[in-house]
Protein backbone atom coordinates (compact mmCIF):
# COMPACT_ATOMS: atom_id res chain seq x y z
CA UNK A 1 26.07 -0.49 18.38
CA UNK A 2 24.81 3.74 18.59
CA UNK A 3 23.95 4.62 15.25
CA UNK A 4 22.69 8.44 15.38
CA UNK A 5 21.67 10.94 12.53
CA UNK A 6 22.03 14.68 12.88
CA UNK A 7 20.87 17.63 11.01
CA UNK A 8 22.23 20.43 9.88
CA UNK A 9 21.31 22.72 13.37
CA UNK A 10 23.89 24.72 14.74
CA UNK A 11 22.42 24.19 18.52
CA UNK A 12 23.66 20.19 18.94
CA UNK A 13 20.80 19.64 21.47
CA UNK A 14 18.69 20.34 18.66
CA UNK A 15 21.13 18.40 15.92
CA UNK A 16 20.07 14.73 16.95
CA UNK A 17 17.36 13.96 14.72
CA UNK A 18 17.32 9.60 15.31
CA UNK A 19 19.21 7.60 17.16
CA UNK A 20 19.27 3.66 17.44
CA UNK A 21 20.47 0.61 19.16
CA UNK A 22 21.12 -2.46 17.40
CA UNK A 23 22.50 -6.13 18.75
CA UNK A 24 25.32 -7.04 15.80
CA UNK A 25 26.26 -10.99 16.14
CA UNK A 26 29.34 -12.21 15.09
CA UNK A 27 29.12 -16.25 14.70
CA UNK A 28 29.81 -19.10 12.38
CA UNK A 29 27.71 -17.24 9.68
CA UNK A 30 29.45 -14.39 9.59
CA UNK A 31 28.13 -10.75 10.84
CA UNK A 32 24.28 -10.40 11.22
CA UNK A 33 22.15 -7.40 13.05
CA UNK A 34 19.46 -9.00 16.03
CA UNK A 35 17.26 -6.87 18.21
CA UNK A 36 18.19 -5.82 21.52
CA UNK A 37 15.64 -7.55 23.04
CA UNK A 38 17.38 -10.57 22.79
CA UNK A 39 19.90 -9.65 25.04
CA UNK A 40 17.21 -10.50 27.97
CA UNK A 41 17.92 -13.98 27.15
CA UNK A 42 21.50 -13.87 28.36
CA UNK A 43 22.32 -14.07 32.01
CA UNK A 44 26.22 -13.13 33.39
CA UNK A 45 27.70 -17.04 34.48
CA UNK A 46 28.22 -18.05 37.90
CA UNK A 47 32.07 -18.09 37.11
CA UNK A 48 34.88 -17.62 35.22
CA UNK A 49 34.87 -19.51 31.86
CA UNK A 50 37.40 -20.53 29.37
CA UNK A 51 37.09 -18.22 26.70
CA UNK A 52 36.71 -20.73 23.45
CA UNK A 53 38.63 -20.27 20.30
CA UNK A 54 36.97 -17.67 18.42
CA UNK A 55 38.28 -15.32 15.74
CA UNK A 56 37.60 -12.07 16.27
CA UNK A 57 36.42 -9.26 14.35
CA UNK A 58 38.28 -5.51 14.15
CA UNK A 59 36.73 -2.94 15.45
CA UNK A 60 36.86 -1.03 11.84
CA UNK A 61 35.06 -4.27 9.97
CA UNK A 62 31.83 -4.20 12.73
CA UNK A 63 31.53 -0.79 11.94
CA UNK A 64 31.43 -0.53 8.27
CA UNK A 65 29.33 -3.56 8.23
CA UNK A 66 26.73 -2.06 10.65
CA UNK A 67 27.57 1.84 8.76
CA UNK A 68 26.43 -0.65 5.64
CA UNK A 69 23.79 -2.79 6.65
CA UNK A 70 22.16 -0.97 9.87
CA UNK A 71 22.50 3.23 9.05
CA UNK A 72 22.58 3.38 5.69
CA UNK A 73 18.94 1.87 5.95
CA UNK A 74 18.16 4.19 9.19
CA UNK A 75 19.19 7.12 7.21
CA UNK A 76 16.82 6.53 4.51
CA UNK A 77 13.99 6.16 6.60
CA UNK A 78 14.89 9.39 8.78
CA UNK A 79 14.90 11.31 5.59
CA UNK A 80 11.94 10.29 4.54
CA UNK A 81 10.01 10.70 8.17
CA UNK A 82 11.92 14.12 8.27
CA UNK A 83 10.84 15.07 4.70
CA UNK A 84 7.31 14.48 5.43
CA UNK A 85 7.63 16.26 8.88
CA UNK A 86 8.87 19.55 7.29
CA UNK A 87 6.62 19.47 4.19
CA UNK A 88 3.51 19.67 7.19
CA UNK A 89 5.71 22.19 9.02
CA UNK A 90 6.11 24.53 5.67
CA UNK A 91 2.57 24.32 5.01
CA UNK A 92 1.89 24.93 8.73
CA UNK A 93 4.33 28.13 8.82
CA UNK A 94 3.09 29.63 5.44
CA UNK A 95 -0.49 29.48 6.17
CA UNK A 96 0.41 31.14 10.07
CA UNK A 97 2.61 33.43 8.84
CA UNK A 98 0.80 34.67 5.71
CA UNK A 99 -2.27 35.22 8.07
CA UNK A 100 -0.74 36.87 10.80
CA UNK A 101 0.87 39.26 8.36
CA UNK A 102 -1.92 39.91 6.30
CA UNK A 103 -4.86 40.84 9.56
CA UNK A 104 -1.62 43.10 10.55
CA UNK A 105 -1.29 44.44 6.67
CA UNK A 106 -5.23 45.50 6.54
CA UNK A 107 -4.75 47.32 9.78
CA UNK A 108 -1.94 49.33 8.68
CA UNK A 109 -3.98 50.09 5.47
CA UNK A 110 -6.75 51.18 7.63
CA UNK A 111 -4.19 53.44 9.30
CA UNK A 112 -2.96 54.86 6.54
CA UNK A 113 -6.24 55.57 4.82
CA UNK A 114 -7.04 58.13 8.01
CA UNK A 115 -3.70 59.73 7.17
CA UNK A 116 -5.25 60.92 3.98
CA UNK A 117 -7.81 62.63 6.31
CA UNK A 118 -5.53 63.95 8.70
CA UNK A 119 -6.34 61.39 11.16
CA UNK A 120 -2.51 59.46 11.30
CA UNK A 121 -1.73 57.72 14.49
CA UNK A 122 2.47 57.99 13.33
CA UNK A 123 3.22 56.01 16.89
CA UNK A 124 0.75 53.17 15.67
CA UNK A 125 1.78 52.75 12.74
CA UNK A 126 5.20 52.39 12.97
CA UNK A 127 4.54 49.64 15.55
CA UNK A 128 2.36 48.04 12.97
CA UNK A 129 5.04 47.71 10.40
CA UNK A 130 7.93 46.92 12.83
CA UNK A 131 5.45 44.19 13.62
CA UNK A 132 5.00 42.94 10.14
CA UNK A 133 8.77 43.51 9.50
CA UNK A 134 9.76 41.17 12.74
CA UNK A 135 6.80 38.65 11.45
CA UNK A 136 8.40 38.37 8.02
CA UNK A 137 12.39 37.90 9.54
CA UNK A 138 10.62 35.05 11.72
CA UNK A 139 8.84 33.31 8.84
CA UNK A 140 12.19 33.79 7.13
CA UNK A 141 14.42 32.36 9.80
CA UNK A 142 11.73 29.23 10.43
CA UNK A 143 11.91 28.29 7.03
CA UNK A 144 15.77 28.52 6.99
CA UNK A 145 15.77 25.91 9.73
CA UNK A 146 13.31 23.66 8.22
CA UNK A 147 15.78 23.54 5.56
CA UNK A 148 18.83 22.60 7.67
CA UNK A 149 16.57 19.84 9.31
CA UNK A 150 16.80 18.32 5.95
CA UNK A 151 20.59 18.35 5.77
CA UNK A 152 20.70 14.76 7.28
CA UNK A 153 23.22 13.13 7.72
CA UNK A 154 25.64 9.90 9.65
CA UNK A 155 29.05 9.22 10.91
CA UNK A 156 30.17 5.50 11.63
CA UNK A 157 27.83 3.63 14.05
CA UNK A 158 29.74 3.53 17.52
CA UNK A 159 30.87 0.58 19.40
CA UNK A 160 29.27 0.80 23.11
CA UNK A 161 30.19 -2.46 24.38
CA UNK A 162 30.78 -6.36 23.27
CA UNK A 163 30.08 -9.57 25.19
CA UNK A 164 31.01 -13.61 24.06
CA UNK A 165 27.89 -15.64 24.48
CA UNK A 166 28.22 -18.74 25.39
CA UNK A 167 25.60 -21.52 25.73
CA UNK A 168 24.48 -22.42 29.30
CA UNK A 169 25.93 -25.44 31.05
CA UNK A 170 22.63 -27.18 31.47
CA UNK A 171 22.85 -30.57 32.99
CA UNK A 172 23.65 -32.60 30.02
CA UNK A 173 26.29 -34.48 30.83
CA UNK A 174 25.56 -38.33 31.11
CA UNK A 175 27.89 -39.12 33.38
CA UNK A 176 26.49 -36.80 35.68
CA UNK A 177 24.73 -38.21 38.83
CA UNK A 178 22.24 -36.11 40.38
CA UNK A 179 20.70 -36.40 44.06
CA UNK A 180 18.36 -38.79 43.90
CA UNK A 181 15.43 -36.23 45.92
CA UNK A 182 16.05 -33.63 48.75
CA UNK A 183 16.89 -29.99 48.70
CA UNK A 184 20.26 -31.34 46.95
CA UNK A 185 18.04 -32.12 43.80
CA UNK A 186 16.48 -28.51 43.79
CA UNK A 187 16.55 -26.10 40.97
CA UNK A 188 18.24 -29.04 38.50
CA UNK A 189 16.67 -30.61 35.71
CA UNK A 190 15.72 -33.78 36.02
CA UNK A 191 17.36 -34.91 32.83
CA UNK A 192 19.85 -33.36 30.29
CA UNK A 193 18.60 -31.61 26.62
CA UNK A 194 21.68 -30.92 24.26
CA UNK A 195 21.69 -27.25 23.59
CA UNK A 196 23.77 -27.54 20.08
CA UNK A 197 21.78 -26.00 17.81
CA UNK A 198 21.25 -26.94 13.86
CA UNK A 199 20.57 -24.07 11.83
CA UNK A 200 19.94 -26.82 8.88
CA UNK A 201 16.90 -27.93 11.62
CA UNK A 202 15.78 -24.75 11.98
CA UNK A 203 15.46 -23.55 8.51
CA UNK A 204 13.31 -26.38 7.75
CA UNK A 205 11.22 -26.05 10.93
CA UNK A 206 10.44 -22.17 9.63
CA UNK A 207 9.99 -23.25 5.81
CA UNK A 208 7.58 -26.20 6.91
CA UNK A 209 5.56 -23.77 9.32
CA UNK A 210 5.72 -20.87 6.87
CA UNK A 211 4.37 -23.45 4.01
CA UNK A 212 1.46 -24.84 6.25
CA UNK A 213 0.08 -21.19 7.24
CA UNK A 214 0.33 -20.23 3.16
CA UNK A 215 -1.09 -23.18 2.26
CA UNK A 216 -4.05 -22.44 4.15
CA UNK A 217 -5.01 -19.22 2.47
CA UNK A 218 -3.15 -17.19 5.53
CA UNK A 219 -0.62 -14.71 5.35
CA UNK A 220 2.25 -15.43 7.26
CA UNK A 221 5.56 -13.11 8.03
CA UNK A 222 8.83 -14.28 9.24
CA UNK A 223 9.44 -12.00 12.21
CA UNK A 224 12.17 -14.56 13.98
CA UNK A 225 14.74 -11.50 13.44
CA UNK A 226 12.53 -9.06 14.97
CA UNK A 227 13.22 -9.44 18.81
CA UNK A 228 9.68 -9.99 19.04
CA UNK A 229 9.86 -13.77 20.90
CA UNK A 230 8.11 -15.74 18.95
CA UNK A 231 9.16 -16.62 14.97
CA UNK A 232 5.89 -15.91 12.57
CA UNK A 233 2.89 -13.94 12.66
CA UNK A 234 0.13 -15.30 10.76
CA UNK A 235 -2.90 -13.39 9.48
CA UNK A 236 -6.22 -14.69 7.82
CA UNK A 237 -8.47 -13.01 5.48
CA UNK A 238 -11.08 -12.21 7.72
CA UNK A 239 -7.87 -10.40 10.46
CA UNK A 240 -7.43 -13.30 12.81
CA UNK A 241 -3.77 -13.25 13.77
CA UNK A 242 -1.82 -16.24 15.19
CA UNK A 243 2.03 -15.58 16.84
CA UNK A 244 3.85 -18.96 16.62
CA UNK A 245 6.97 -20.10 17.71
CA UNK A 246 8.73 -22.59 15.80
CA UNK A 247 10.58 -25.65 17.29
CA UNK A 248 12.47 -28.10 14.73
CA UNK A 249 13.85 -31.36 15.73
CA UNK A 250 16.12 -33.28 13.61
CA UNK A 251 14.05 -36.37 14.87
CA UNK A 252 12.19 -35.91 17.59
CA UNK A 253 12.37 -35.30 21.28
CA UNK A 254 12.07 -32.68 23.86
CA UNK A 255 12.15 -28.98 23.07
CA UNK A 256 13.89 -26.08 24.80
CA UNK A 257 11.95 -22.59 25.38
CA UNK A 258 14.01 -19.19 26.70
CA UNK A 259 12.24 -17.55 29.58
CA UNK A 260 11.50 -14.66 26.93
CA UNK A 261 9.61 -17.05 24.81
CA UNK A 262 8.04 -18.76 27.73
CA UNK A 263 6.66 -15.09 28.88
CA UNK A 264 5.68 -13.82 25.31
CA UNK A 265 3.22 -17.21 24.85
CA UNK A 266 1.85 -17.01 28.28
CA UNK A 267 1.12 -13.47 27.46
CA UNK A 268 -0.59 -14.23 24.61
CA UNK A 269 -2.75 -16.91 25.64
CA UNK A 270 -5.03 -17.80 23.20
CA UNK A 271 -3.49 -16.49 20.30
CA UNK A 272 0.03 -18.06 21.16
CA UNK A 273 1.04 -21.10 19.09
CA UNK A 274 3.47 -23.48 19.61
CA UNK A 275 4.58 -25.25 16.18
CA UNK A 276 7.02 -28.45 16.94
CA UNK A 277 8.18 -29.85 13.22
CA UNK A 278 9.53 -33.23 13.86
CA UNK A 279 11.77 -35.67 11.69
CA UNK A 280 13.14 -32.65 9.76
CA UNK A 281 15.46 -34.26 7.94
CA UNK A 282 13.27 -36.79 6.80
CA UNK A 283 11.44 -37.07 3.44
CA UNK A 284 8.50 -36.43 5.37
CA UNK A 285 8.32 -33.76 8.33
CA UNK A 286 5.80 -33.71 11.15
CA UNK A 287 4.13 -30.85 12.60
CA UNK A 288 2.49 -30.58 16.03
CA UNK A 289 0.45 -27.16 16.49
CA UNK A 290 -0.37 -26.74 20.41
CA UNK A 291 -2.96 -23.46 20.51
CA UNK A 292 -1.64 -21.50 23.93
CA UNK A 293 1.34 -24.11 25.14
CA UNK A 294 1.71 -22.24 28.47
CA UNK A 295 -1.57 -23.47 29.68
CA UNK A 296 -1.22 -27.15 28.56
CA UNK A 297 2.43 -28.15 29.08
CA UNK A 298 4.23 -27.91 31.80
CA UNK A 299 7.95 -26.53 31.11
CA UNK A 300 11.01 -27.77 33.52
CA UNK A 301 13.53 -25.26 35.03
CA UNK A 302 16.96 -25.91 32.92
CA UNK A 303 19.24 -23.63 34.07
CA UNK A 304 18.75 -20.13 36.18
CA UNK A 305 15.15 -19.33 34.80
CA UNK A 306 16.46 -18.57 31.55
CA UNK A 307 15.55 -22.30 29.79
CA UNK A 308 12.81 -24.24 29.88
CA UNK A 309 12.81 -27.77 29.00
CA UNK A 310 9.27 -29.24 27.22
CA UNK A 311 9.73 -33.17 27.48
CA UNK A 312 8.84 -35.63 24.52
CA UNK A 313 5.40 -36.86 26.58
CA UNK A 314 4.40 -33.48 27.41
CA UNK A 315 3.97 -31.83 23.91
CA UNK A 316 3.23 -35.49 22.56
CA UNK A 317 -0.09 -35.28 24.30
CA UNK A 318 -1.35 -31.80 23.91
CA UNK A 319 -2.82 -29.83 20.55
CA UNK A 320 -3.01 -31.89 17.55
CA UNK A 321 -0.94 -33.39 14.57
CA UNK A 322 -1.60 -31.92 11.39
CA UNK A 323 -1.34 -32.81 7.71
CA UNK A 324 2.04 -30.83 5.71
């Protein structure tokens, strides 16, 4: 989705005061807005695919939602950036201006004061007040167009193009036989990870992480909407930060990274944090914390460099178990 806001400018390369992309999911829960960054996560498939049985959404309904949800919010925040903006541009102008035109005003009275003597310079003068004349019409004109910039306003958010995601076709099948070694064997997993994903899982994953951060005096934000690759950012009192992603399993087992969450932890290094909550379901939840996972676990190659398995033994063995 384009979402732009224009002011009230006559010249239209002027006119475009914001403009934004946004990534608007239609799934199982409805209509939600995701960053664009996720779309690195998404790879075109090898072939043709069946297209699944989805309802779709009109073109009218995406648009009012993201008109509702995505520039009603952008337009408030333009208004108030542009507000600021051309309160420091008014004060700017006024202060220029009144300065120019007042130096100009003092020479003119100068000039006029040798009139009374006989000493007028008539060319001089005249140039001196056409000057403070033209100064005044430009002061006059700026401020007229600071005032337009603050005639914001939006039109419906436009469509620029829509995709079906699909999940990958990883190697899950059990019935599938795989070379046993050889070049055959290359670039497929050496075991199958189901990819169905339980949003029940995950919300108690985030709620369990979120609680254990809190709980130990830290400040932690949900930023798993953000397109930022990992789910929280933590904070302590004294400014230490931690960026965690979160991995929920409804028992336990191995975990599946994107190649955009692989990169963002082996980026951060140190300050990267792998949570796994295990047994979510249960009464009582587990939690694994793994300080910078990149450089103790060793990830497998699912499918095209865009998934990442982490098995069971791996993660089992590295960072520590902690009490929730």
């Amino acid at each position: 989705m384009r979402s732009a806001v224009e002011d009230g400018r006559r010249e239209e390369k002027k006119r475009l005061a914001h403009e934004q992309l946004s990534v608007v999911v239609a799934d199982h829960l409805g209509l939600r807005a995701t960053s664009p960054a996720n779309l690195l996560n998404y790879v075109a498939p090898d072939a043709p695919v069946e297209r699944p049985d989805v309802s779709d959404h009109s073109t009218d309904e995406v648009q009012m939602w993201a008109y509702e949800h995505l520039t009603e919010k952008q337009l408030k925040d333009v208004k108030e950036h542009r507000q600021a903006e051309c309160d420091l541009r008014r004060q700017y102008l006024e202060t220029t201006f009144t300065n120019l035109i007042l130096d100009l005003q003092a020479q003119l009275n100068d000039l006029q004061q040798l009139q009374l003597v006989g000493e007028d310079d008539p060319d001089k003068r005249q140039k001196l007040e056409q000057r403070i004349q033209q100064l005044k019409e430009r002061k006059a004109q700026r401020l007229a167009e600071l005032d337009l910039m603050l005639r914001l306003s939006a039109d419906l958010p436009d469509i620029v193009t829509s995709a079906l995601v699909i999940p990958a076709p990883v190697a899950v099948d059990p019935t599938l036989t795989l070379p046993a070694s050889g070049e055959e064997r290359e670039g497929l997993p050496q075991h199958g990870v189901p990819m169905r994903r339980d949003d029940e899982v995950e919300r108690i994953a985030m709620e369990v992480a979120l609680r254990y951060e809190r709980g130990r005096g830290w400040t932690a934000y949900d930023v798993s909407q953000d397109g930022e690759h990992y789910d929280i950012r933590s904070e302590s009192p004294t400014g230490e930060k931690r960026f965690i992603e979160v991995k929920g399993r409804a028992q336990s087992g191995a975990i599946i990274l994107t190649a955009a969450e692989a990169d963002k932890l082996r980026q951060l290094g140190d300050r990267a944090f792998l949570y796994i909550v295990t047994f979510c379901k249960s009464e009582r939840p587990r939690l694994r914390i793994i300080q910078n996972p990149m450089a103790q676990l060793t990830p497998e190659v699912l499918y095209r460099q865009v998934q990442f398995c982490v098995d069971e033994k791996d993660w089992q063995t590295s960072g520590e178990e902690v009490e929730i």
